[in-house]
Protein backbone atom coordinates (compact mmCIF):
# COMPACT_ATOMS: atom_id res chain seq x y z
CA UNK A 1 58.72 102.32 158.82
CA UNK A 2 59.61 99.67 161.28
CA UNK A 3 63.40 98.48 161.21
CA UNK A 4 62.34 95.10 159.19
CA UNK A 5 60.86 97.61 155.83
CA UNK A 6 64.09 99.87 156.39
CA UNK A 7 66.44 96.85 155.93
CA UNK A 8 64.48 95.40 152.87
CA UNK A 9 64.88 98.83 151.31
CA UNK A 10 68.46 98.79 151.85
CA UNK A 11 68.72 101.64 154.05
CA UNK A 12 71.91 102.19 156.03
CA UNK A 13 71.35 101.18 159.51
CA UNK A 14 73.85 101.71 162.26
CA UNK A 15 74.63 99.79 164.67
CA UNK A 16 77.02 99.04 167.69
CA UNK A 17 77.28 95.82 169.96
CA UNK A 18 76.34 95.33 173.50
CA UNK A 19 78.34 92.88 175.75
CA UNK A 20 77.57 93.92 179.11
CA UNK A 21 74.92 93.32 181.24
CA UNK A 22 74.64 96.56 181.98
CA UNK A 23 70.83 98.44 181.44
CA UNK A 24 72.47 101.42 182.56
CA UNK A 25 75.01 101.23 179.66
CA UNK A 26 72.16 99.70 177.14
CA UNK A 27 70.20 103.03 177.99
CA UNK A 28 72.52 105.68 177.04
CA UNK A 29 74.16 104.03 174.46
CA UNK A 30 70.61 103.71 173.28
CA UNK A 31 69.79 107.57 173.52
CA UNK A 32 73.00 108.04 171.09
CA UNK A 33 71.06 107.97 167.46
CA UNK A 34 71.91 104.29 166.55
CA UNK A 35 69.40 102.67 164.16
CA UNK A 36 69.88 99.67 165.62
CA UNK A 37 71.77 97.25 168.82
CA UNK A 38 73.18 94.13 168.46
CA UNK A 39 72.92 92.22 171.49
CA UNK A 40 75.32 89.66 171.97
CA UNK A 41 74.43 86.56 173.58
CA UNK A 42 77.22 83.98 172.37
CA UNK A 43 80.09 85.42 173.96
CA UNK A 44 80.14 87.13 177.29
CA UNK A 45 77.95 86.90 179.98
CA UNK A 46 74.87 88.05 178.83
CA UNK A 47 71.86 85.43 179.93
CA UNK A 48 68.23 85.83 178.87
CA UNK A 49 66.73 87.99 181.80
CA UNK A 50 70.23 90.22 181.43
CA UNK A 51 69.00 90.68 177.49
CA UNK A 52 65.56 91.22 178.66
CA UNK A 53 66.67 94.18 180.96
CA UNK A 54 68.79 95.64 178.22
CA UNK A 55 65.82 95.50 176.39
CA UNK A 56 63.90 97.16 178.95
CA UNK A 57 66.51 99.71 179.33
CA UNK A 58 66.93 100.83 175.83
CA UNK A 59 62.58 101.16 175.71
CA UNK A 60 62.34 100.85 172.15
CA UNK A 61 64.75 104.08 170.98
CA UNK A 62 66.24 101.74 168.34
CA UNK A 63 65.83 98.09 167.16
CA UNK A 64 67.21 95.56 168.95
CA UNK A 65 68.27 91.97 167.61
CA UNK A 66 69.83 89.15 169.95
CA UNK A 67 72.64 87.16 168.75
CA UNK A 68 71.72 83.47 170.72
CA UNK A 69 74.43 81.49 172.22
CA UNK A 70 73.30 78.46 170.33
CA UNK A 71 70.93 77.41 167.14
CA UNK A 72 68.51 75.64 168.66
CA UNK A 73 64.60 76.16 169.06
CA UNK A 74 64.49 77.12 173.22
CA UNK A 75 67.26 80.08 172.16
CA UNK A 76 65.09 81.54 169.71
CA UNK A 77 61.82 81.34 171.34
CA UNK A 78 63.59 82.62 174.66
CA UNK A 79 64.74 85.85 173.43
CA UNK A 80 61.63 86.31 170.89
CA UNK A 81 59.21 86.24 174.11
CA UNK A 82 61.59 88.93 175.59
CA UNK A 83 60.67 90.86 172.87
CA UNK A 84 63.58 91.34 170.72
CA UNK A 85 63.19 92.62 167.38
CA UNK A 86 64.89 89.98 165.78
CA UNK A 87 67.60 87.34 165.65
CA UNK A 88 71.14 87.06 164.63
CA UNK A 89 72.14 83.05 164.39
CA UNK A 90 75.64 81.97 164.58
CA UNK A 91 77.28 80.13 162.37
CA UNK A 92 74.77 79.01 159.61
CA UNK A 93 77.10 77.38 157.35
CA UNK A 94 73.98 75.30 155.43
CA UNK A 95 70.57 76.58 153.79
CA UNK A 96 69.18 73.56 155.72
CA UNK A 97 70.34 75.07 159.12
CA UNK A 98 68.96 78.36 157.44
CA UNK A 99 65.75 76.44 157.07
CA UNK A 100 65.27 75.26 160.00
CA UNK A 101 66.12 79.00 162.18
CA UNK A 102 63.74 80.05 159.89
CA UNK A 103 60.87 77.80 160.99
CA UNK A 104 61.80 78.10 164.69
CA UNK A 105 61.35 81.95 164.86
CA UNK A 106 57.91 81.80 162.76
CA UNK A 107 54.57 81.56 163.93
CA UNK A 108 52.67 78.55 162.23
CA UNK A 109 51.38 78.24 159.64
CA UNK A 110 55.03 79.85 158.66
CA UNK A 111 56.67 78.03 161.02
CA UNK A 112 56.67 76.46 164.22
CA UNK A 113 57.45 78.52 166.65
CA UNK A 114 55.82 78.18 170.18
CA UNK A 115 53.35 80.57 171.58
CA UNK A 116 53.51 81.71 174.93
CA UNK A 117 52.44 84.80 176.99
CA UNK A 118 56.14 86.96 177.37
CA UNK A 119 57.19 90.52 177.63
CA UNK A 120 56.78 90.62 173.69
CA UNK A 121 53.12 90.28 173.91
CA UNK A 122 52.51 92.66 176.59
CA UNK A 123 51.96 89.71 178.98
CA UNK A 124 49.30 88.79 177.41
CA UNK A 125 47.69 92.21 176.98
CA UNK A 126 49.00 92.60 173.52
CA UNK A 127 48.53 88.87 172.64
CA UNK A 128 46.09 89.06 169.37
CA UNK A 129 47.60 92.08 168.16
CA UNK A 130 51.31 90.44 168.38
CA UNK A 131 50.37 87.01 166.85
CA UNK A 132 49.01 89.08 163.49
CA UNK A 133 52.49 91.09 163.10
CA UNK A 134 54.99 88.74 164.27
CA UNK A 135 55.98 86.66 161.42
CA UNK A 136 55.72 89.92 159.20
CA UNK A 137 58.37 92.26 161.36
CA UNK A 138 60.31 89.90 162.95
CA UNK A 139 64.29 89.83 161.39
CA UNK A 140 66.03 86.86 160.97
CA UNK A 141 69.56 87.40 160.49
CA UNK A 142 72.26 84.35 159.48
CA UNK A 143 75.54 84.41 160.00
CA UNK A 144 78.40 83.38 157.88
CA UNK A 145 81.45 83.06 159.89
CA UNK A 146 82.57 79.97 158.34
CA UNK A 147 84.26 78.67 155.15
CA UNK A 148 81.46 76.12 154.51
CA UNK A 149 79.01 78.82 154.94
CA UNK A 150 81.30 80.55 152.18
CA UNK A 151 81.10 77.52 149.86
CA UNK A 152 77.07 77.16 150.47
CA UNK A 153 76.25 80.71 150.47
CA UNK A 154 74.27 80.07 146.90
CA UNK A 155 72.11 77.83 148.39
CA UNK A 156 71.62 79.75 151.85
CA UNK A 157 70.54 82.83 149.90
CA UNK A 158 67.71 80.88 148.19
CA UNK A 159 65.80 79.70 151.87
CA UNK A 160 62.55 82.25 152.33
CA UNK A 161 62.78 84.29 155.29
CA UNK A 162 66.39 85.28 155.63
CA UNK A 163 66.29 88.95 155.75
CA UNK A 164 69.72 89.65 155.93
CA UNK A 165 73.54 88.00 155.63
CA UNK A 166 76.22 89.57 158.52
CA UNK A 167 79.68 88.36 157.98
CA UNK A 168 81.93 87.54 160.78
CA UNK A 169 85.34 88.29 159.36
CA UNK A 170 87.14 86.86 162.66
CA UNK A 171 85.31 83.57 162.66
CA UNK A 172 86.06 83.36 159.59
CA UNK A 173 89.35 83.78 159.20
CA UNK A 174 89.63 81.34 161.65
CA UNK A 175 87.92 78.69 159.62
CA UNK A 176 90.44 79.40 156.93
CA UNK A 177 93.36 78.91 159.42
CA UNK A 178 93.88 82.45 159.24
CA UNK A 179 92.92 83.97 162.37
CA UNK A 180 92.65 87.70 162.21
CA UNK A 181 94.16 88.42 158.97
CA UNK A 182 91.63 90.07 157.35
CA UNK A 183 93.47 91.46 154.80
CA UNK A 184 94.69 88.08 153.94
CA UNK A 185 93.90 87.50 149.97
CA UNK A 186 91.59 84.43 150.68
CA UNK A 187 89.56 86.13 153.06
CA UNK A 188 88.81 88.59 151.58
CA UNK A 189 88.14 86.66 148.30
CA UNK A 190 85.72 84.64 150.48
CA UNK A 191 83.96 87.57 152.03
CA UNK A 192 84.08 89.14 148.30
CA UNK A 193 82.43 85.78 147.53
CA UNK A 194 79.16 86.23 149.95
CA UNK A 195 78.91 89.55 148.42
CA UNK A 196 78.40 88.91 145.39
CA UNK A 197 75.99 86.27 146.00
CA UNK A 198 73.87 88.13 148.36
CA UNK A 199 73.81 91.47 146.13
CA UNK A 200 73.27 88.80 142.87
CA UNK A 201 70.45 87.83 145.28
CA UNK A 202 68.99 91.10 146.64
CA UNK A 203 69.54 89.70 150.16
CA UNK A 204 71.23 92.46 152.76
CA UNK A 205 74.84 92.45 154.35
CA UNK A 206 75.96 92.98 157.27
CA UNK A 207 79.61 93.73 158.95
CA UNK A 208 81.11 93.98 162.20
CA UNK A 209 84.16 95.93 162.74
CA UNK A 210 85.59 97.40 166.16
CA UNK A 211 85.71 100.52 164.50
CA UNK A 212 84.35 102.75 161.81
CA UNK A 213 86.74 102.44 159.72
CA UNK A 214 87.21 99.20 159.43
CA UNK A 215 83.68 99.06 158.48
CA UNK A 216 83.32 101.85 155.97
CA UNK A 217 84.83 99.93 153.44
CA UNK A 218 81.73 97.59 153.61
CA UNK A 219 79.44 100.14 154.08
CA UNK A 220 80.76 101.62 150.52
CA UNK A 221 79.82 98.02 148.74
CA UNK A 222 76.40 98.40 149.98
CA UNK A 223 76.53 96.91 153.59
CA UNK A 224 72.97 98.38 154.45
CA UNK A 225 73.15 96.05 158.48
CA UNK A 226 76.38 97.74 159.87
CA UNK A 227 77.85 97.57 163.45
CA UNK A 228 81.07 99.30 164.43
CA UNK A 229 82.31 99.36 167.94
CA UNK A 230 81.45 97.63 170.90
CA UNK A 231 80.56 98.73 174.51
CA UNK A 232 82.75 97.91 176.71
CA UNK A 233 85.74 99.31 174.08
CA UNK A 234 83.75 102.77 174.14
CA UNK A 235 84.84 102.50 177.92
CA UNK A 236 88.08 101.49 177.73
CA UNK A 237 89.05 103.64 175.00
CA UNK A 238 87.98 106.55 176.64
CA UNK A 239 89.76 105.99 179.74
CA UNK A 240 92.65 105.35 178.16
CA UNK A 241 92.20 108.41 176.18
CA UNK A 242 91.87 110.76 178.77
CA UNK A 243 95.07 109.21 180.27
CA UNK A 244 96.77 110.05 177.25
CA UNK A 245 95.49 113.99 177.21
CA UNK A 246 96.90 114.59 180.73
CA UNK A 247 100.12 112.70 180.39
């Protein structure tokens, strides 16, 4: 099954984030037995031919989706062509922003998405084959990291072609005035809100946490799209741990 039919059968799919532009780092983190990468291209330094070699790098091991600096269409179609497996949007706090992410990662007639000759069709070798399965395995993930994304989420759930929800529990704490207190009762009656809605709606979750336990609790509520970790903490917290061991 590719990653798309494992998500819409609400598998558990693990995950951890890559910040670096690093192939080296992509590759063996890649070799570790994680279902699936989140590639982070909003915050760091991670441009698209830095994505594109951490996509060479990790060769297809696990699935790889690229979280764009920016909703808009060049973003989408950029990392697409590299030949990412999918797409994780920022801050998608309407279902008419859902809409229109939507339409912008689809081939028509599904959408308008632009077709050019990249790294995900083979250069052009794998052209025909690409433009049947495109629209059919590509993931579009939406983010709500926002309190209006909170207070639309009913809507948001209802646009064709989301195929999953992640939460970002720092953004939106933030949004709520709250920053970091994720334990605070209106956050977590606001992320209890999205889960409802998206379970009520058969729509996946996903959750980020810097660690696995912060995300098992989410994984327990049937979170099927989790990421714990991130790797340039995997590198620090070793260091620092073999510090500790010979002190």
């Amino acid at each position: 099954m590719n990653f798309k039919t494992r998500l819409q059968q609400n598998e558990r799919l693990i995950g951890t984030m890559l910040t670096l532009p690093s192939p080296e780092v992509a590759e063996m983190i890649s070799k570790c037995g994680y279902d699936w990468l989140f590639i982070d291209g909003e915050h760091g330094p991670l441009a698209t031919l830095d994505c594109q070699r951490l996509l060479q790098a990790i060769g297809g091991r696990c699935a790889s989706l690229i979280r764009v600096p920016q909703n808009n269409e060049a973003e989408f179609k950029k990392v697409l062509d590299i030949g990412a497996d999918g797409v994780i949007a920022p801050r998608v706090n309407t279902a008419e922003a859902a809409q229109q992410i939507v339409r912008w990662c689809k081939y028509p007639a599904d959408g308008i998405r632009g077709v050019g000759l990249g790294r995900a069709h083979g250069y052009g070798l794998d052209f025909a084959e690409t433009m049947e399965t495109a629209n059919q395995e590509t993931v579009v993930v939406v983010q709500a990291e926002d309190i209006e994304a909170v207070e639309n989420i009913e809507s948001i759930v209802q646009v064709e072609g989301i195929d999953a929800v992640f939460i970002g529990p720092y953004d939106l704490s933030a949004s709520m005035n709250k920053m970091g207190q994720l334990d605070d009762t209106e956050v977590m009656d606001a992320i209890a809100r999205v889960t409802r809605v998206c379970q009520q709606n058969k729509i996946p979750l996903g959750y980020f946490g810097v660690s696995a336990d912060s995300v098992k609790p989410y994984a327990e509520q049937g979170y099927n799209l989790i990421c714990a970790g991130v790797d340039a903490g995997f590198v620090t917290q070793g260091a620092i741990q073999i510090i500790e061991d010979l002190k």
